[in-house]
PDB file of N, CA and C in Angstrom:
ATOM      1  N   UNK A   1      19.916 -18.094   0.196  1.00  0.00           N
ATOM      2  CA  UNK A   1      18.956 -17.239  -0.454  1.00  0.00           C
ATOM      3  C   UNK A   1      17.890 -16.818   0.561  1.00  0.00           C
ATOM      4  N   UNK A   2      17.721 -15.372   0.267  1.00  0.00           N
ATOM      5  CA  UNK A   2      16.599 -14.848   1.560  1.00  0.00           C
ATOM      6  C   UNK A   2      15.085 -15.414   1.341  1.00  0.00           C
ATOM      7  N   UNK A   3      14.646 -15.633   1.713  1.00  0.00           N
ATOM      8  CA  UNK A   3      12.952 -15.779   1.602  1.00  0.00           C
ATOM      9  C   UNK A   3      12.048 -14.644   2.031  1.00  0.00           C
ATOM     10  N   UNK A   4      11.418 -14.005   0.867  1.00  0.00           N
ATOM     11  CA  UNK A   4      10.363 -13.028   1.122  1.00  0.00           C
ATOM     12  C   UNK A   4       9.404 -12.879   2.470  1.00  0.00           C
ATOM     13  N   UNK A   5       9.249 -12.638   3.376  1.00  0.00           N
ATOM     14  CA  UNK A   5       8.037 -12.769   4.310  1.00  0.00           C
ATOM     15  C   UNK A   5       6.923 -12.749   3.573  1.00  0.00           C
ATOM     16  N   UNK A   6       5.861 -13.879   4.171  1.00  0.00           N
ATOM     17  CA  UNK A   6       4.261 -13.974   3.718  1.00  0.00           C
ATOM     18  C   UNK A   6       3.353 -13.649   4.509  1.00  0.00           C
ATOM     19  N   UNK A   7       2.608 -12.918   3.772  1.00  0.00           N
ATOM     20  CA  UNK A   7       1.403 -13.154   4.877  1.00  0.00           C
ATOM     21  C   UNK A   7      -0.050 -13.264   3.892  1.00  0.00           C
ATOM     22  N   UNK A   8      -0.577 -13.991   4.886  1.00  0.00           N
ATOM     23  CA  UNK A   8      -1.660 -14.557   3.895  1.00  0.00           C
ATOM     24  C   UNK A   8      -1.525 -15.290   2.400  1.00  0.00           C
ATOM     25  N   UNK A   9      -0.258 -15.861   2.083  1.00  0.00           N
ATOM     26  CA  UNK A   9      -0.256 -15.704   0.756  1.00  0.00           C
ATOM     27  C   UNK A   9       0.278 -14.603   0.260  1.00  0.00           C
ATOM     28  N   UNK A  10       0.577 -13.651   0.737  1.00  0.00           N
ATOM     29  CA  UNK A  10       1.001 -12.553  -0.282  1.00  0.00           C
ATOM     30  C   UNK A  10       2.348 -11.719   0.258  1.00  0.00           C
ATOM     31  N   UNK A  11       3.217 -11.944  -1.045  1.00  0.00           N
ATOM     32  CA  UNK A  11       4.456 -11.568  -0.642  1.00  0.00           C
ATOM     33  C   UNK A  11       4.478  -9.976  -0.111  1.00  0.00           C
ATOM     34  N   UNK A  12       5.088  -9.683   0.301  1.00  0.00           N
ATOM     35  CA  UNK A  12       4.822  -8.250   1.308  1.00  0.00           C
ATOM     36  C   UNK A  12       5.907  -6.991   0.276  1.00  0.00           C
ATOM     37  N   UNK A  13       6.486  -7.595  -0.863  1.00  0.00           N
ATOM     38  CA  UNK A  13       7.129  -6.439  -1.340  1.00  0.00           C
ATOM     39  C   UNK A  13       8.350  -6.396  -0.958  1.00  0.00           C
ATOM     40  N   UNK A  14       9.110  -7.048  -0.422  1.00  0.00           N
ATOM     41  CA  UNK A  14       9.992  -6.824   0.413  1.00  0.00           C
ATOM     42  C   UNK A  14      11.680  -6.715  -0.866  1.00  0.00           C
ATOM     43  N   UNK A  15      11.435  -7.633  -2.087  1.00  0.00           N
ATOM     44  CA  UNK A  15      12.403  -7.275  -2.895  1.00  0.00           C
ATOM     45  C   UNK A  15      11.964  -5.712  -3.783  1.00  0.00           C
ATOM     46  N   UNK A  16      11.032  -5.281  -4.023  1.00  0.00           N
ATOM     47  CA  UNK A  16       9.966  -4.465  -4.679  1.00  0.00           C
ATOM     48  C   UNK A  16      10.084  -3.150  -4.350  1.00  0.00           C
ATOM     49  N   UNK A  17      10.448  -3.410  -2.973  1.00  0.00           N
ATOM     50  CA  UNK A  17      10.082  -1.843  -2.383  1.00  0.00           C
ATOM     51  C   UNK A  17      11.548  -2.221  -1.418  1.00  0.00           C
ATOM     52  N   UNK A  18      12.687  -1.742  -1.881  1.00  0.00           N
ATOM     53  CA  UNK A  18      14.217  -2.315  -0.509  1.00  0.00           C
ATOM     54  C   UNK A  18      14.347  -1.479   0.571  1.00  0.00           C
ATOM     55  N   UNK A  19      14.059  -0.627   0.169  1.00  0.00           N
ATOM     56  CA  UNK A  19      14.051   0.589   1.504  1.00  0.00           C
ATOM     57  C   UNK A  19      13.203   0.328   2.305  1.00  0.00           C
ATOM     58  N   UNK A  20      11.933   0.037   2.570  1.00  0.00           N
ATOM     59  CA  UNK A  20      10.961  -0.304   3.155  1.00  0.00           C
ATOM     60  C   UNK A  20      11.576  -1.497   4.135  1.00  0.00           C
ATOM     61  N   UNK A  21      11.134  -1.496   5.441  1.00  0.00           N
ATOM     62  CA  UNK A  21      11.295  -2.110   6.495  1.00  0.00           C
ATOM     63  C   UNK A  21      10.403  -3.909   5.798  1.00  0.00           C
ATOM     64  N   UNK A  22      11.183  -4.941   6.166  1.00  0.00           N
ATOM     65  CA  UNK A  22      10.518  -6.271   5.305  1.00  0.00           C
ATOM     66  C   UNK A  22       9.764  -6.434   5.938  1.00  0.00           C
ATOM     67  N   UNK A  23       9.536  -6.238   6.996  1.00  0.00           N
ATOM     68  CA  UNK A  23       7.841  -7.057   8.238  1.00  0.00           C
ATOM     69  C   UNK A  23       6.678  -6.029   8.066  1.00  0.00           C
ATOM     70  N   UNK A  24       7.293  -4.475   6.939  1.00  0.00           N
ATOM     71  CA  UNK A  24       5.835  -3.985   7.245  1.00  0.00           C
ATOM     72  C   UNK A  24       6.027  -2.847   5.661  1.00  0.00           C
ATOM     73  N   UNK A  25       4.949  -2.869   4.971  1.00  0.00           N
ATOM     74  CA  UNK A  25       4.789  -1.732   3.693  1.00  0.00           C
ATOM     75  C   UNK A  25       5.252  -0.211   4.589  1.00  0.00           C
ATOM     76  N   UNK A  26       6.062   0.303   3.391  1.00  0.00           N
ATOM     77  CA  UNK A  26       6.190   1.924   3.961  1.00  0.00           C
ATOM     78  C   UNK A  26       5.495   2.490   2.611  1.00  0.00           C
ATOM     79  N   UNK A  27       5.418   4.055   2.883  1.00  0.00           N
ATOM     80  CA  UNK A  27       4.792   4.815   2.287  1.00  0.00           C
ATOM     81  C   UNK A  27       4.121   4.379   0.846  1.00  0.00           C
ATOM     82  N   UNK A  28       5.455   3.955  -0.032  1.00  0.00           N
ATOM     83  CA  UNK A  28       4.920   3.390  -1.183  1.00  0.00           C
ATOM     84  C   UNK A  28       3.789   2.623  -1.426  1.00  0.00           C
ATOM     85  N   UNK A  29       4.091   1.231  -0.503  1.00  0.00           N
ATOM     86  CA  UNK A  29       3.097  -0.145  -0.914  1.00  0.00           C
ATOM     87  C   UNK A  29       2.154   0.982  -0.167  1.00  0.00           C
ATOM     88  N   UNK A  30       1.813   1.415   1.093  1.00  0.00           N
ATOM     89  CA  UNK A  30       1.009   1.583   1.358  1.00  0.00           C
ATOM     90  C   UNK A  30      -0.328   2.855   0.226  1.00  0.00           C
ATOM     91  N   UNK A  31       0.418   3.906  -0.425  1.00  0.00           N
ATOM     92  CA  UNK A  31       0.040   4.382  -1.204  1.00  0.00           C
ATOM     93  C   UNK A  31      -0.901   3.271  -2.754  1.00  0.00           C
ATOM     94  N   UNK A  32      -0.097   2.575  -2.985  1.00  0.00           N
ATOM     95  CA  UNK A  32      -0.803   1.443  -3.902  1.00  0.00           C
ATOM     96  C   UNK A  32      -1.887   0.988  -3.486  1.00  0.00           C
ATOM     97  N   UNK A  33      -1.975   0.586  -1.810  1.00  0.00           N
ATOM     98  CA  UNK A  33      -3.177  -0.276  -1.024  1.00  0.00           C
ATOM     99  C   UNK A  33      -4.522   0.889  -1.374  1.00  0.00           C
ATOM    100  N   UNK A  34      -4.060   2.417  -0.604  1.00  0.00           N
ATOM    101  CA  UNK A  34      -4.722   3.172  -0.530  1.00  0.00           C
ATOM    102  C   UNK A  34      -5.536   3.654  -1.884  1.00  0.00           C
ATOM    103  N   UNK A  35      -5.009   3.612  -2.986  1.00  0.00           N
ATOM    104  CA  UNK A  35      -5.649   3.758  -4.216  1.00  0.00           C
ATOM    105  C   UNK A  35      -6.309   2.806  -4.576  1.00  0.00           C
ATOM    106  N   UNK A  36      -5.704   1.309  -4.812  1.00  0.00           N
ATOM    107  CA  UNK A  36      -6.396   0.228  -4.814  1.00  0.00           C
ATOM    108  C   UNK A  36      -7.980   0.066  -3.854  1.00  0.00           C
ATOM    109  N   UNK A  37      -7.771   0.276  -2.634  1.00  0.00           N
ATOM    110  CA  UNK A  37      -8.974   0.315  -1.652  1.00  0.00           C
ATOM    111  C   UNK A  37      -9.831   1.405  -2.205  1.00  0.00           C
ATOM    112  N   UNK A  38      -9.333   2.681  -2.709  1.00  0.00           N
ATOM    113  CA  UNK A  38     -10.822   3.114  -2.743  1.00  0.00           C
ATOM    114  C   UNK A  38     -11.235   2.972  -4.702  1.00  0.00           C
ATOM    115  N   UNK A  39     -10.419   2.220  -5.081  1.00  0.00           N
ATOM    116  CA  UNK A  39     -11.721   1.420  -5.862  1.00  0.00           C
ATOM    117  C   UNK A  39     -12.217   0.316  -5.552  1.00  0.00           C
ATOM    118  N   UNK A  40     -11.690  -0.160  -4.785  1.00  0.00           N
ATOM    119  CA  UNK A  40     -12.303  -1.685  -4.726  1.00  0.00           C
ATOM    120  C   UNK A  40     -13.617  -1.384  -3.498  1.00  0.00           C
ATOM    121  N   UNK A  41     -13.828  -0.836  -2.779  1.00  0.00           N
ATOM    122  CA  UNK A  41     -14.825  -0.194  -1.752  1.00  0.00           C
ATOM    123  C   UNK A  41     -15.779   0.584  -2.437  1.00  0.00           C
ATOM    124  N   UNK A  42     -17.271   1.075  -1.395  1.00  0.00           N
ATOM    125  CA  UNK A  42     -18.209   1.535  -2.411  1.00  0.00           C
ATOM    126  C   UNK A  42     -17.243   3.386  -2.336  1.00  0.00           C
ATOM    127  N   UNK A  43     -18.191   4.046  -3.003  1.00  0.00           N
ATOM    128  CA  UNK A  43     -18.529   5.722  -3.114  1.00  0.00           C
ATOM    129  C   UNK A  43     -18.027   6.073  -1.682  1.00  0.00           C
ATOM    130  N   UNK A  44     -19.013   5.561  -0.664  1.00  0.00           N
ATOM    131  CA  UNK A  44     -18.566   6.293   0.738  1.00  0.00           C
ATOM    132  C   UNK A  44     -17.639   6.521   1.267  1.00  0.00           C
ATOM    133  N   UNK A  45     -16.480   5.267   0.852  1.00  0.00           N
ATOM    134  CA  UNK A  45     -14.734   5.499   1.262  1.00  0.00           C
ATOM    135  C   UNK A  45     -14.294   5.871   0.668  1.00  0.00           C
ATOM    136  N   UNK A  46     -14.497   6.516  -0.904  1.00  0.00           N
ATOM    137  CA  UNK A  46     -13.517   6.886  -1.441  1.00  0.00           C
ATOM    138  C   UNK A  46     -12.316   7.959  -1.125  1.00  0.00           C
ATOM    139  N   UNK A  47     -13.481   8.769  -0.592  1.00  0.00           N
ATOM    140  CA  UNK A  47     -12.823  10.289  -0.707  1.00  0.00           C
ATOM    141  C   UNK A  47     -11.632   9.795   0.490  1.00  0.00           C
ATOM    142  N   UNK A  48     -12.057   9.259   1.520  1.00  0.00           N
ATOM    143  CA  UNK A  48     -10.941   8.939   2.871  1.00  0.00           C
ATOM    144  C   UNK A  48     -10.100   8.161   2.062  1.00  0.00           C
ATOM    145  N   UNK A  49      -9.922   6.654   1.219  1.00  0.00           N
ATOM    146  CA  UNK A  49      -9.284   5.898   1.120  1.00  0.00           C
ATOM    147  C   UNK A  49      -7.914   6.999  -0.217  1.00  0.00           C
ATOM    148  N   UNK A  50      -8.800   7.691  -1.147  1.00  0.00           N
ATOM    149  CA  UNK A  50      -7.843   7.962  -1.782  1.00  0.00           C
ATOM    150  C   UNK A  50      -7.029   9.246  -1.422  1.00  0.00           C
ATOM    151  N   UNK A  51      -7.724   9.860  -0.348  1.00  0.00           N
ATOM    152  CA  UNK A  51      -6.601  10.920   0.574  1.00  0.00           C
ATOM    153  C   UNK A  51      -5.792  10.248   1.305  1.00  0.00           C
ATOM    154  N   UNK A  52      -5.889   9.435   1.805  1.00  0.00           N
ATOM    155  CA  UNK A  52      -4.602   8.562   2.379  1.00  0.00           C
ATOM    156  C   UNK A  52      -3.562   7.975   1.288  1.00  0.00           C
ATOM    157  N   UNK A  53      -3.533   7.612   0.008  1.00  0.00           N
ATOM    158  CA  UNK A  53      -3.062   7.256  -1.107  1.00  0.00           C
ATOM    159  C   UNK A  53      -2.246   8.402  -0.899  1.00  0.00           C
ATOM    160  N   UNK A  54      -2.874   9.276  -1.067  1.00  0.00           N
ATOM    161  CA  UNK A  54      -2.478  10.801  -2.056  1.00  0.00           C
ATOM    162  C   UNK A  54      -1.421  11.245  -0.853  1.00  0.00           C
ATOM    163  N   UNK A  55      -1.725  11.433   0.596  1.00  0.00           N
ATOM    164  CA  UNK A  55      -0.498  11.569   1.438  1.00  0.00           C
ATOM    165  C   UNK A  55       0.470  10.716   1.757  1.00  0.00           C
ATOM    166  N   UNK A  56       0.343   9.335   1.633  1.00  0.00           N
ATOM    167  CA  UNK A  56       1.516   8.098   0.796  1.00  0.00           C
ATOM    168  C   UNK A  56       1.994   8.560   0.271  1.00  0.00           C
ATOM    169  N   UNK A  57       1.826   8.825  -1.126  1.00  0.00           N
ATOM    170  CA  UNK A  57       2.408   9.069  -1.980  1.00  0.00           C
ATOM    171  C   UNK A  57       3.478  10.533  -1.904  1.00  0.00           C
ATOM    172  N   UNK A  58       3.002  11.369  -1.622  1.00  0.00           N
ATOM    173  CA  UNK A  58       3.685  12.494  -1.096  1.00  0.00           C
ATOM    174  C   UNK A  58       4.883  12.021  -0.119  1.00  0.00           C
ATOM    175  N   UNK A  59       4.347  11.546   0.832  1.00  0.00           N
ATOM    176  CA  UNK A  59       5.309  10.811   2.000  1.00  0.00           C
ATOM    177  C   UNK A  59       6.700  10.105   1.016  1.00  0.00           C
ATOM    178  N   UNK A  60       6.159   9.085   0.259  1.00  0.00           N
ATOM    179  CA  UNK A  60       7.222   8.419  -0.184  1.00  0.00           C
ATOM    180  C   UNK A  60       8.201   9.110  -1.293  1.00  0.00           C
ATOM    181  N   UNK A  61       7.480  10.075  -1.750  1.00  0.00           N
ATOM    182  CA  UNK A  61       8.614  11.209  -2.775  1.00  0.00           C
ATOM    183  C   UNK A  61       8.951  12.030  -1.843  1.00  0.00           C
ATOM    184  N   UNK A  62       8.529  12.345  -0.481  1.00  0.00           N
ATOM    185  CA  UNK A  62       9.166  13.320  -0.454  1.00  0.00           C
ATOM    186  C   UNK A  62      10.559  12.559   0.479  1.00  0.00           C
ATOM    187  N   UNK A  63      10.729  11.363   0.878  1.00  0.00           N
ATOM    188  CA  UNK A  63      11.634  10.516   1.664  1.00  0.00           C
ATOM    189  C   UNK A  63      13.104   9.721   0.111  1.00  0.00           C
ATOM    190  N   UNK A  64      12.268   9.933  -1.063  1.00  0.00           N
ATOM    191  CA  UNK A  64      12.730   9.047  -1.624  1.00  0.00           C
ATOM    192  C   UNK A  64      12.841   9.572  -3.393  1.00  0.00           C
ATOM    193  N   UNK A  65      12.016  11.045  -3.352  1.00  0.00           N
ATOM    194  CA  UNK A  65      12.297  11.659  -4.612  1.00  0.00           C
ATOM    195  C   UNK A  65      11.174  11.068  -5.392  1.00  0.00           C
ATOM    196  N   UNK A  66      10.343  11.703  -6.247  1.00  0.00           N
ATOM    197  CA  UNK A  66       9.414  11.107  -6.619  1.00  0.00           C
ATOM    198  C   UNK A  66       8.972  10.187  -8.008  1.00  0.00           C
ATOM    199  N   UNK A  67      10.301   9.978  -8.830  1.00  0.00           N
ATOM    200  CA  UNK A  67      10.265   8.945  -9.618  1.00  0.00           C
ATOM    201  C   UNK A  67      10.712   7.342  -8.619  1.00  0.00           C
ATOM    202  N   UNK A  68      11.203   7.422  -7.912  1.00  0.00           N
ATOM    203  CA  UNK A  68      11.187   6.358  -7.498  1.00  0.00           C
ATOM    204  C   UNK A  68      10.164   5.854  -6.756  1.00  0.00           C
ATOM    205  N   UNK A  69       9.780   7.135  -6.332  1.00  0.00           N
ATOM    206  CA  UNK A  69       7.854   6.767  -5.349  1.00  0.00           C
ATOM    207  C   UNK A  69       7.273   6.099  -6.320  1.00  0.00           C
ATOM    208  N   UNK A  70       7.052   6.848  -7.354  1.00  0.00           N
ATOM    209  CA  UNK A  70       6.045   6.143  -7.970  1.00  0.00           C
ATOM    210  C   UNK A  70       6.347   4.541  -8.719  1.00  0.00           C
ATOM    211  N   UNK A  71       7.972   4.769  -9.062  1.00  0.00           N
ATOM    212  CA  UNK A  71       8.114   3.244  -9.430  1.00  0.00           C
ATOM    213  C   UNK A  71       7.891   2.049  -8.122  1.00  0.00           C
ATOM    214  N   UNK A  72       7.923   2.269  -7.008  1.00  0.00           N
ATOM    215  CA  UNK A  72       7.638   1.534  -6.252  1.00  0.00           C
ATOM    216  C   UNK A  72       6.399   1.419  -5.657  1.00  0.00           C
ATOM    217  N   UNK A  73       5.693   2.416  -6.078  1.00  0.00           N
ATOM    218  CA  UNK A  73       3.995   2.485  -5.695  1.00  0.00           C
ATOM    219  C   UNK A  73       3.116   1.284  -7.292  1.00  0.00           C
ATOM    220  N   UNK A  74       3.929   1.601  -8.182  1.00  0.00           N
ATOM    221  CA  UNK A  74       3.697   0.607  -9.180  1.00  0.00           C
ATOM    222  C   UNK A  74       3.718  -0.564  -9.209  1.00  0.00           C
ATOM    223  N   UNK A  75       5.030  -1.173  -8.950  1.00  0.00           N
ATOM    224  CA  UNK A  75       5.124  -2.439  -8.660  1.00  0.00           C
ATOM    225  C   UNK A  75       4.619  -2.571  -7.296  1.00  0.00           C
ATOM    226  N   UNK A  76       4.166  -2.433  -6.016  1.00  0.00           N
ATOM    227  CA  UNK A  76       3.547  -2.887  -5.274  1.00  0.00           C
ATOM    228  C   UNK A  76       2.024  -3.214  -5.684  1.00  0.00           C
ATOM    229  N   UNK A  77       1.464  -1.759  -6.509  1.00  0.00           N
ATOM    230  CA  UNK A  77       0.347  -1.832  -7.190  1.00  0.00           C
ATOM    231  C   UNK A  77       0.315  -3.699  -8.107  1.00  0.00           C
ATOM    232  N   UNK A  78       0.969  -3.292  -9.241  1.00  0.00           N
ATOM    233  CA  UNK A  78       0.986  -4.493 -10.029  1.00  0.00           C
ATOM    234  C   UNK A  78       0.960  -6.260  -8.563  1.00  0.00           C
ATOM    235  N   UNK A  79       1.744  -5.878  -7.687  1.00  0.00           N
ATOM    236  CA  UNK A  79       1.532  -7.240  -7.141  1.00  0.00           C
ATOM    237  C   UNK A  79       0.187  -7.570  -6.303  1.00  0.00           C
ATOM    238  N   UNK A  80       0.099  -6.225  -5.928  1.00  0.00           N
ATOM    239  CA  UNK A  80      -1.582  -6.632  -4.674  1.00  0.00           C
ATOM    240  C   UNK A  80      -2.342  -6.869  -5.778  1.00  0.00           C
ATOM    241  N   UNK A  81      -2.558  -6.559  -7.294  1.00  0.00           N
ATOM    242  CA  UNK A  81      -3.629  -6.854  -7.749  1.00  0.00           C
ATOM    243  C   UNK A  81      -3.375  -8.207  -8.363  1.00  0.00           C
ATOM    244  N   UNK A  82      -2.338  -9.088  -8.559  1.00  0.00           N
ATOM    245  CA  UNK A  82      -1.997 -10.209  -8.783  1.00  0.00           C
ATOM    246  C   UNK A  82      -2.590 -10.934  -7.681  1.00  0.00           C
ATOM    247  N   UNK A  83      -2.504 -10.500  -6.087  1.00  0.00           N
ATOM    248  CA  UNK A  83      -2.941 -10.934  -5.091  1.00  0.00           C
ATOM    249  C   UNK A  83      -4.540 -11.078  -4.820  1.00  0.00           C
ATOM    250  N   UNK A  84      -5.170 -10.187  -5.773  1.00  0.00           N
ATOM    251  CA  UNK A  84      -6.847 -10.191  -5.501  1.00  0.00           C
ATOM    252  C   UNK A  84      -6.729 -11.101  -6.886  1.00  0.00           C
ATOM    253  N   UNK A  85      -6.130 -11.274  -7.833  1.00  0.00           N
ATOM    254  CA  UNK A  85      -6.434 -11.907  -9.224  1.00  0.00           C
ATOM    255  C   UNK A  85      -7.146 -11.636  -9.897  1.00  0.00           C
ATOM    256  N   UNK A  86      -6.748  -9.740 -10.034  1.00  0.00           N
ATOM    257  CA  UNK A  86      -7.643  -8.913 -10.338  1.00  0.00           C
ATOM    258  C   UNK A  86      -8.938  -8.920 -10.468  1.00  0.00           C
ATOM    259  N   UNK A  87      -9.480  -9.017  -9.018  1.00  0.00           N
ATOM    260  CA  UNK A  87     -10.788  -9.102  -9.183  1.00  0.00           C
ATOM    261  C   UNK A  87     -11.448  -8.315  -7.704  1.00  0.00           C
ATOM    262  N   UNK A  88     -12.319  -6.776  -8.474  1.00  0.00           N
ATOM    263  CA  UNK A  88     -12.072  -6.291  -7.212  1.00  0.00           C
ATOM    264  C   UNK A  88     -13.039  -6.788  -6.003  1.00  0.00           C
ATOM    265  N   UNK A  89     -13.462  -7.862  -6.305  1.00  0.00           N
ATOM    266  CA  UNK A  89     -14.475  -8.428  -4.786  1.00  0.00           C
ATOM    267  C   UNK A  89     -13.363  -9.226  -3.910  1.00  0.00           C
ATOM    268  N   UNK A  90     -11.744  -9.211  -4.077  1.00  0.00           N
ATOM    269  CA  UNK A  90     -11.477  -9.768  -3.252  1.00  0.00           C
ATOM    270  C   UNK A  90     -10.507  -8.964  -2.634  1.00  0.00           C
ATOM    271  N   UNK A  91     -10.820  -7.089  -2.264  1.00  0.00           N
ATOM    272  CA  UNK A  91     -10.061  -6.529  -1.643  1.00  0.00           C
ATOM    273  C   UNK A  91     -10.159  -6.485  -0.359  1.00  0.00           C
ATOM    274  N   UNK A  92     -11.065  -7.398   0.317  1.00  0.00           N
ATOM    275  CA  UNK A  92     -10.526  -7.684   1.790  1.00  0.00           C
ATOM    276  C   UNK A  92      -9.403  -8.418   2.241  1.00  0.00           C
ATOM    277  N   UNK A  93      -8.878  -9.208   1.163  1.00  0.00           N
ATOM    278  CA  UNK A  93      -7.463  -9.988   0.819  1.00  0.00           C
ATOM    279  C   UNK A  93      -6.347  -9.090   1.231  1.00  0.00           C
ATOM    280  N   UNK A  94      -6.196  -7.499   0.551  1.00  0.00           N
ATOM    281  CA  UNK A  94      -5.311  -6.557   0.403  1.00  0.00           C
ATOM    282  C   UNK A  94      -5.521  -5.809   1.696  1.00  0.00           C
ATOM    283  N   UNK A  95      -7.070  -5.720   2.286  1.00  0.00           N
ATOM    284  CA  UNK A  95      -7.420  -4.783   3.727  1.00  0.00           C
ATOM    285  C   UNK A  95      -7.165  -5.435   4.977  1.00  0.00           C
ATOM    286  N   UNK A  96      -6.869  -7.019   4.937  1.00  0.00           N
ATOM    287  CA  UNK A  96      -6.554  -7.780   5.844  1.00  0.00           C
ATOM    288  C   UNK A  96      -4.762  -7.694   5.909  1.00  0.00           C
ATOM    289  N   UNK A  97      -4.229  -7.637   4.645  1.00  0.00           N
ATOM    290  CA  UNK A  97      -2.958  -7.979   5.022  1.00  0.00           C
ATOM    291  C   UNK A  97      -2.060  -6.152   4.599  1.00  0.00           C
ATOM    292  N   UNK A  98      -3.148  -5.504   4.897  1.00  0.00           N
ATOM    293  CA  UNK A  98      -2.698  -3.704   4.533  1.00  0.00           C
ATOM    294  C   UNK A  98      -3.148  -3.152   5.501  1.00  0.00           C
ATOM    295  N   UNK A  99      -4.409  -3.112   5.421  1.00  0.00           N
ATOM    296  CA  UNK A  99      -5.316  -2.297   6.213  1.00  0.00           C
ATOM    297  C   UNK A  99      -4.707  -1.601   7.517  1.00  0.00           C
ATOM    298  N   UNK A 100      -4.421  -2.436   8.458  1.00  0.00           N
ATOM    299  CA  UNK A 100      -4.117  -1.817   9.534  1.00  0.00           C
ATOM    300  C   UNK A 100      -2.022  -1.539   9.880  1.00  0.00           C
ATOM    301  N   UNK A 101      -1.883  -2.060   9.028  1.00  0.00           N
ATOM    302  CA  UNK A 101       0.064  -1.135   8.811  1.00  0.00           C
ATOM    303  C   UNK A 101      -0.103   0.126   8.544  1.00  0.00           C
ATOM    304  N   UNK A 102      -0.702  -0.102   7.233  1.00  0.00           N
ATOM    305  CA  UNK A 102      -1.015   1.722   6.834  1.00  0.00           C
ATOM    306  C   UNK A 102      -1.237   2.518   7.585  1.00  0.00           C
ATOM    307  N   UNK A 103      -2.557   2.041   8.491  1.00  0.00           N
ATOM    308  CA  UNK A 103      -3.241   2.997   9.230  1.00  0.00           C
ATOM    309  C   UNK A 103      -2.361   3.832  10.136  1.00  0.00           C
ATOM    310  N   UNK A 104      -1.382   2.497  11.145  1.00  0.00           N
ATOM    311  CA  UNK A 104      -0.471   2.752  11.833  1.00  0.00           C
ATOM    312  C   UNK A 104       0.358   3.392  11.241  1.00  0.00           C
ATOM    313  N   UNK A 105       1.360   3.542  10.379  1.00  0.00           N
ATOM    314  CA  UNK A 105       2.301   4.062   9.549  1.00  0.00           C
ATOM    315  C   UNK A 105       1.625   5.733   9.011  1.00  0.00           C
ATOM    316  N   UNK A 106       0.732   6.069   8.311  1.00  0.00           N
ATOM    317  CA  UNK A 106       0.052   7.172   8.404  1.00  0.00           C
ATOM    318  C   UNK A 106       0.141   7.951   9.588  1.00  0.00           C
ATOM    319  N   UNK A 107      -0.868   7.115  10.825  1.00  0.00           N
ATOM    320  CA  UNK A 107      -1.243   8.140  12.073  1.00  0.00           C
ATOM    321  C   UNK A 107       0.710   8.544  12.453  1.00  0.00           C
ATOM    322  N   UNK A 108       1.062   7.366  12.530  1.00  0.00           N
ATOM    323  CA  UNK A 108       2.531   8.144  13.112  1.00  0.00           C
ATOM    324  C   UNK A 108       3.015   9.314  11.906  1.00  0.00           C
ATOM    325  N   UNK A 109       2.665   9.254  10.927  1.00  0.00           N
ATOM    326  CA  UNK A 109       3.428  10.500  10.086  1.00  0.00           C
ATOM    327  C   UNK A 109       2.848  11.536  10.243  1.00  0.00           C
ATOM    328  N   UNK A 110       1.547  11.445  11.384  1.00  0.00           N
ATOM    329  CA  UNK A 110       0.735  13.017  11.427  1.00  0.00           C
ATOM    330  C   UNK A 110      -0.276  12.962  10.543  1.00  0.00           C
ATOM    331  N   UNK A 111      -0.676  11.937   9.942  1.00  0.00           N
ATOM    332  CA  UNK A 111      -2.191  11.877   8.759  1.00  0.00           C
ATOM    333  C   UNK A 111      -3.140  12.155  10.031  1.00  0.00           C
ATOM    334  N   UNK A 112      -4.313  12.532   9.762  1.00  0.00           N
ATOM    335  CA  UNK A 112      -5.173  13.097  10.379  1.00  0.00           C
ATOM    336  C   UNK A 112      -7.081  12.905   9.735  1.00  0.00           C
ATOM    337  N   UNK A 113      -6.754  12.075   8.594  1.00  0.00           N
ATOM    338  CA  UNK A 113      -7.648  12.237   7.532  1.00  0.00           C
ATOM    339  C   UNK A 113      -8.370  10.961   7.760  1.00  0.00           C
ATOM    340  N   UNK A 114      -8.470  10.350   8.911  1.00  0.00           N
ATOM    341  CA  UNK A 114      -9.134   8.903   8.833  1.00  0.00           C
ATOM    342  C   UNK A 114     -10.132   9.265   9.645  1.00  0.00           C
TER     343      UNK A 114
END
C-alpha cells in the first residue's frame, strides 16, 4: 500500500488530486490554497491572493476540463481546511506547506500577478 507524502502534518492531496505530480500541488490544490489565503489574510492581499486562485483555476480547466477542476479544487479545499481545523488564524499552516509551490508553479505558467 502507497503512503501519501506529508508535510507538516498535512497530506499533500496526492490520492485527491491523481494527475498532479505527488511531491508538489498542481493547478488545482494550488487554486484552493489561493482562495483559501485570501480569506484567511487581511484586505491588502486579497486582490493578489485571489487573482492567483482565479488563474489556477483557469490553468487547471483548461489542462483538465473544468468540472473536474473544480472537483479537485474542492476536495483539496475541503482538506487544507481540515488542516487549519477550520480556523482561519492558522493559515500560515497552509502558506508554509503551499505558499511557495504555487508561487513556483504559477511564475513558470507565465502568472505575472504577484
Amino acid at each position: 500500500m502507497l503512503k501519501r507524502p506529508m508535510l507538516l502534518g498535512i497530506v499533500l492531496l496526492a490520492g485527491a488530486v491523481s494527475a498532479e505530480d505527488q511531491s508538489r500541488p498542481g493547478f488545482a490544490s494550488c487554486a484552493a490554497y489561493y482562495f483559501l489565503a485570501a480569506r484567511g489574510h487581511g484586505m491588502q492581499d486579497y486582490d493578489r491572493l485571489y487573482s492567483a486562485g482565479e488563474f489556477s483555476l483557469n490553468e487547471a480547466a483548461r489542462r483538465h476540463g473544468r468540472p473536474a477542476a473544480e472537483q479537485r479544487m474542492g476536495e483539496a479545499s475541503g482538506t487544507m481546511m481540515t488542516a487549519i481545523g477550520q480556523d482561519w488564524r492558522n493559515i500560515k499552516v497552509l502558506d508554509d506547506a503551499y505558499g511557495a509551490t504555487c508561487e513556483t508553479l504559477l511564475l513558470d505558467a507565465g502568472y505575472t500577478g504577484f
